[in-house]
Protein backbone atom coordinates (compact mmCIF):
# COMPACT_ATOMS: atom_id res chain seq x y z
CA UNK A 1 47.28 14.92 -99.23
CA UNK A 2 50.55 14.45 -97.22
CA UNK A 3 52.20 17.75 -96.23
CA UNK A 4 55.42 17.50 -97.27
CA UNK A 5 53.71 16.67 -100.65
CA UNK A 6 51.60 19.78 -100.27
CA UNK A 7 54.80 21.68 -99.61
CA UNK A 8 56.64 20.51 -102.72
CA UNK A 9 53.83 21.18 -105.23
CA UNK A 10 53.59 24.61 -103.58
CA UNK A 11 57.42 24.66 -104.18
CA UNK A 12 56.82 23.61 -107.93
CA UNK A 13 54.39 26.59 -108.21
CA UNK A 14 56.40 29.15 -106.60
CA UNK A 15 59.46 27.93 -109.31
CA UNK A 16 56.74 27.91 -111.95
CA UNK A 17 56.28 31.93 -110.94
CA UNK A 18 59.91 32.72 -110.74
CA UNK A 19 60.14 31.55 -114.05
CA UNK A 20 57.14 33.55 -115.35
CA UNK A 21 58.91 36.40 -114.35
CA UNK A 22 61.90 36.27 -115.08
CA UNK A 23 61.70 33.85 -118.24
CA UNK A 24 58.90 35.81 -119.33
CA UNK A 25 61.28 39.10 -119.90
CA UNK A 26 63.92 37.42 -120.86
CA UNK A 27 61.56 36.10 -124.14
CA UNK A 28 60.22 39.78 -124.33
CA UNK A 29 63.31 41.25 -124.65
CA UNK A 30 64.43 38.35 -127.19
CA UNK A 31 61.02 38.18 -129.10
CA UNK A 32 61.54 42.43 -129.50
CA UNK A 33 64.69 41.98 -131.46
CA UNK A 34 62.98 38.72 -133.39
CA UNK A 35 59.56 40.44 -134.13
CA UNK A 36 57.83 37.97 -132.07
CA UNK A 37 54.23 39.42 -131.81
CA UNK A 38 52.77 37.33 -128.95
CA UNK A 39 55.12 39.50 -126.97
CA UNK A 40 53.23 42.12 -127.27
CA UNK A 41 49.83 40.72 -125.72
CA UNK A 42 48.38 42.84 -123.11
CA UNK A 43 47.11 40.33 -121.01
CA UNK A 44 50.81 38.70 -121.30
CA UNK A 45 52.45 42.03 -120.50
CA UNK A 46 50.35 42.87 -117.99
CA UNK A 47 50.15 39.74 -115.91
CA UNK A 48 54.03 40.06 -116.15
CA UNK A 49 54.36 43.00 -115.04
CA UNK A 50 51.48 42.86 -112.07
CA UNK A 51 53.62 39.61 -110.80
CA UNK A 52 57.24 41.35 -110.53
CA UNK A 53 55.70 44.56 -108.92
CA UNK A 54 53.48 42.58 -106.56
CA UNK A 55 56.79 40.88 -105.39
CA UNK A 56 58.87 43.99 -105.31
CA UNK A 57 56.02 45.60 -103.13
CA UNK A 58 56.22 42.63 -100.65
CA UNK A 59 59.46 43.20 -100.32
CA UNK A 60 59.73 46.64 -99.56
CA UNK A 61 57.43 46.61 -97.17
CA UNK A 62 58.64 43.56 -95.47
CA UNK A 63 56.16 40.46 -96.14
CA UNK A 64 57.66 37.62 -96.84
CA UNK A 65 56.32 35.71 -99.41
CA UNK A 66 52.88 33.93 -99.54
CA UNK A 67 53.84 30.55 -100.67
CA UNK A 68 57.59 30.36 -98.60
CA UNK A 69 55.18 30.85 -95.63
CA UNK A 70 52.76 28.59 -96.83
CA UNK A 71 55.40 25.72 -98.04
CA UNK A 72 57.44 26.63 -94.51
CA UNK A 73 54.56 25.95 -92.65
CA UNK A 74 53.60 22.05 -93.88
CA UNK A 75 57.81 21.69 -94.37
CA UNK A 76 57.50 21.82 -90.63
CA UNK A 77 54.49 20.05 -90.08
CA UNK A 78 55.82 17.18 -91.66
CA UNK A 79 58.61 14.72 -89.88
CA UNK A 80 59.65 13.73 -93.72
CA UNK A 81 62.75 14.45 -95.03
CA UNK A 82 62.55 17.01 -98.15
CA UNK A 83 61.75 14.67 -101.50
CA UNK A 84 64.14 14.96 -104.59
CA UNK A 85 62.09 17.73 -105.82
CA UNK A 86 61.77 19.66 -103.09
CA UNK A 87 65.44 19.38 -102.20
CA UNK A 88 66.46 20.41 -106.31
CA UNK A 89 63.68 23.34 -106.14
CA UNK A 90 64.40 24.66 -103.41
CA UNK A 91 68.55 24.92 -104.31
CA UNK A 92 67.08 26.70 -107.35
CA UNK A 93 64.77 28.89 -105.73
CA UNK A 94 66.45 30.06 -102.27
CA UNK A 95 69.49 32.11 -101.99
CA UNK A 96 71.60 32.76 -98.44
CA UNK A 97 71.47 36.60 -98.60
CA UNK A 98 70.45 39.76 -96.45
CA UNK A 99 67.02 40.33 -97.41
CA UNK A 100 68.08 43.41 -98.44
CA UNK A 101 69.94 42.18 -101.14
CA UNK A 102 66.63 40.50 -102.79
CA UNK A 103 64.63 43.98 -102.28
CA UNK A 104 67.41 45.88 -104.28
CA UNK A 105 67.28 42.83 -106.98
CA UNK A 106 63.03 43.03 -107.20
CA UNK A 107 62.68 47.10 -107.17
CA UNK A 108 65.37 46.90 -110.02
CA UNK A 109 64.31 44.19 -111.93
CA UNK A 110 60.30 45.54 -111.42
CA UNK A 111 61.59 48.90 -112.92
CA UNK A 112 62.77 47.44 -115.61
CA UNK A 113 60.46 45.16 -116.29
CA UNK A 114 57.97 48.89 -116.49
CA UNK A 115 60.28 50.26 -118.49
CA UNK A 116 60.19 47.02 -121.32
CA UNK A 117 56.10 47.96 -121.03
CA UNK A 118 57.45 51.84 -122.33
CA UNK A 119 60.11 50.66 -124.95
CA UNK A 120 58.35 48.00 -126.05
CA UNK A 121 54.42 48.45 -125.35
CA UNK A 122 51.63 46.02 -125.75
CA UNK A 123 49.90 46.39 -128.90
CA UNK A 124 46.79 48.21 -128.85
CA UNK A 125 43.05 46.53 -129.29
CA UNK A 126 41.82 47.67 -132.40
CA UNK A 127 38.13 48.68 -131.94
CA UNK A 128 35.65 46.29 -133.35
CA UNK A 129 33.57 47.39 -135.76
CA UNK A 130 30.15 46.18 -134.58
CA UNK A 131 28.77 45.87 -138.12
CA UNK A 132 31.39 43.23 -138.59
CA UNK A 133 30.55 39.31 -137.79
């Protein structure tokens, strides 16, 4: 596979988990005031919040990003100019800021991403009752 290729589907992927995130609370915040009970799965709500506070962590202690490295490195392996989707992705995904800027924006949004597992919790497995088929 071609690395400019490699680097946009990488790209693709790395959108696809910026819009877990964030999409994802936005739809728990909107399925709360709808009574939406798949917003309540654990394994949802805990994926969700695992991703946001994995990225926060990153950034506080200063590693960049897994898959900007990764897609950095083929982007400049590759004499190819940037495809359609990498160029639209990537004006989606990157920002021109300090980096501090996007540590503030991850601790904050991680916190309250914690505090939507507080106000509105996961629902609770309800033990099985082993005489049950």
């Amino acid at each position: 596979m071609e690395s400019s290729l490699l680097a946009d589907v990488i790209l693709v992927v790395h959108f696809a988990f910026v819009l877990f995130v964030v999409g994802g609370f936005a739809l728990i915040l909107l399925g709360a005031a709808l009574g939406w009970p798949w917003i309540r799965n654990p394994a949802f709500r805990y994926a969700h919040v695992g991703a946001i506070v994995f990225v926060a962590l990153e950034a506080l202690v200063g590693v960049a990003c897994p898959l900007t490295v990764w897609e950095d490195a083929l982007r400049s392996a590759s004499s190819d100019a940037p495809s359609f989707v990498g160029r639209w992705v990537s004006r989606l995904l990157y920002y021109d800021f300090p980096e501090w800027v996007f540590t503030v924006a991850y601790v904050a949004f991680a916190l309250a991403v914690i505090a939507s597992l507080i106000w509105i919790p996961p629902r609770r497995r309800r033990p099985r009752n082993p005489l049950s088929f």
